[in-house]
Every structure is written in structure tokens, then in C-alpha cells.
Protein backbone atom coordinates (compact mmCIF):
# COMPACT_ATOMS: atom_id res chain seq x y z
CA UNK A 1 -54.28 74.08 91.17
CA UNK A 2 -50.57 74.88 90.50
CA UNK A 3 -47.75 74.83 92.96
CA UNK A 4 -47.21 78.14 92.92
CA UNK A 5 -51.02 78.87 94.18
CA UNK A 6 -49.53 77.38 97.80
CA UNK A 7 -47.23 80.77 97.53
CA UNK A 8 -50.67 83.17 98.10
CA UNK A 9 -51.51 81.25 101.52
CA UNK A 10 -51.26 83.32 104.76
CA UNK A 11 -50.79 80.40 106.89
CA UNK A 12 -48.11 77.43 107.01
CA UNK A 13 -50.64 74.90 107.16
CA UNK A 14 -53.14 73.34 105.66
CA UNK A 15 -56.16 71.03 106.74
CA UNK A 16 -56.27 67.44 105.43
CA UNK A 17 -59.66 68.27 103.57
CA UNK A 18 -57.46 71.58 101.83
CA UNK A 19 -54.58 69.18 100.60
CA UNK A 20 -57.25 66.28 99.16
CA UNK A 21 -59.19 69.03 97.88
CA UNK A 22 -55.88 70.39 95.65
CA UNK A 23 -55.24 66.86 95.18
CA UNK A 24 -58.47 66.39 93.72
CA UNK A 25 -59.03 63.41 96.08
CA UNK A 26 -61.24 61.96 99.13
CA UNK A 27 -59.72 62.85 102.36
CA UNK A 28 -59.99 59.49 103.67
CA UNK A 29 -57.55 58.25 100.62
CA UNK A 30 -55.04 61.19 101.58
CA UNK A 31 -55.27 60.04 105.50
CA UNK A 32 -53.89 56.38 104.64
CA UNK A 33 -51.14 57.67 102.46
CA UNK A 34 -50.55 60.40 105.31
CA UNK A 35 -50.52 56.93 107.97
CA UNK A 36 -47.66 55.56 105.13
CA UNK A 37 -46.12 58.51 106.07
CA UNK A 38 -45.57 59.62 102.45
CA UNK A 39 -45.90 63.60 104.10
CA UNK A 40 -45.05 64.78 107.53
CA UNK A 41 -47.97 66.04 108.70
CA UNK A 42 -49.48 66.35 112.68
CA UNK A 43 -52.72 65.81 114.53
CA UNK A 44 -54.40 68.12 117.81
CA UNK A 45 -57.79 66.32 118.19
CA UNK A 46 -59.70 65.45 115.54
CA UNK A 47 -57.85 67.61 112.50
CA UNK A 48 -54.77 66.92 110.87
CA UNK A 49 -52.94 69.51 109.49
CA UNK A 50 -49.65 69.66 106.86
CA UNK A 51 -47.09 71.76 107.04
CA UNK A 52 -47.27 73.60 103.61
CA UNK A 53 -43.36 73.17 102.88
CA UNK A 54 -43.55 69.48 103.10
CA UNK A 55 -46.55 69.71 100.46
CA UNK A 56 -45.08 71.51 98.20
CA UNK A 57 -41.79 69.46 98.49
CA UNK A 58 -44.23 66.34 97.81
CA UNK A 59 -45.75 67.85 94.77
CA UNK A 60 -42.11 69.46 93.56
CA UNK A 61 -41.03 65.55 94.24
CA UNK A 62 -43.74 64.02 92.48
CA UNK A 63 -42.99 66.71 89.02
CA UNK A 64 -39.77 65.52 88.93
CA UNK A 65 -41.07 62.25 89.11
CA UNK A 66 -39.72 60.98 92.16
CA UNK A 67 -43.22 60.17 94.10
């Protein structure tokens, strides 16, 4: 997926399982970064969820090379 495909979402967050998923990842890998608080991100119960601007700024960071 490109950057820009986070543009089409309705909604200004995304699940954990979304962002390792567009990461091509395993969640659990994405949670420890997430705990080395490489994203902001926020837990209610069992889900986390991350805000979709800090994503993208992640990604945007990590094109220019600065992840």
C-alpha cells in the first residue's frame, strides 16, 4: 500500500492489526515497537488503535529516511 491509500479512510484511526497489515508485518512485532514508542498510539481494553496522522508522519519519516 501507498501513503496516499491512508487519504480514502473514513476514520482517524486505525487498529494495530490494520497498521501491521499495511506494514506487511505480525502485529505482535508492531506492538513492541509501538511499547518503544516509535508511534503515538492509545489503548481502551484490549485494542490499540493509531491515530492515522501519526502513521502517516511515520511512514512520510521513514521515505525521507529518517526512521
Amino acid at each position: 500500500m501507498r501513503v496516499e491509500s491512508l487519504d480514502d479512510l473514513d476514520r482517524s484511526v486505525l487498529f494495530l492489526s490494520e497498521a501491521a497489515a499495511y506494514l506487511e508485518c505480525d502485529p505482535r512485532t508492531l506492538s513492541k515497537e509501538l511499547k518503544k514508542g516509535i508511534v503515538s498510539h492509545f489503548t481502551i481494553g484490549r485494542r490499540t488503535y493509531i491515530p492515522v496522522a501519526a502513521f502517516r508522519e511515520l511512514l512520510e519519516g521513514a521515505n525521507r529516511g529518517q526512521a
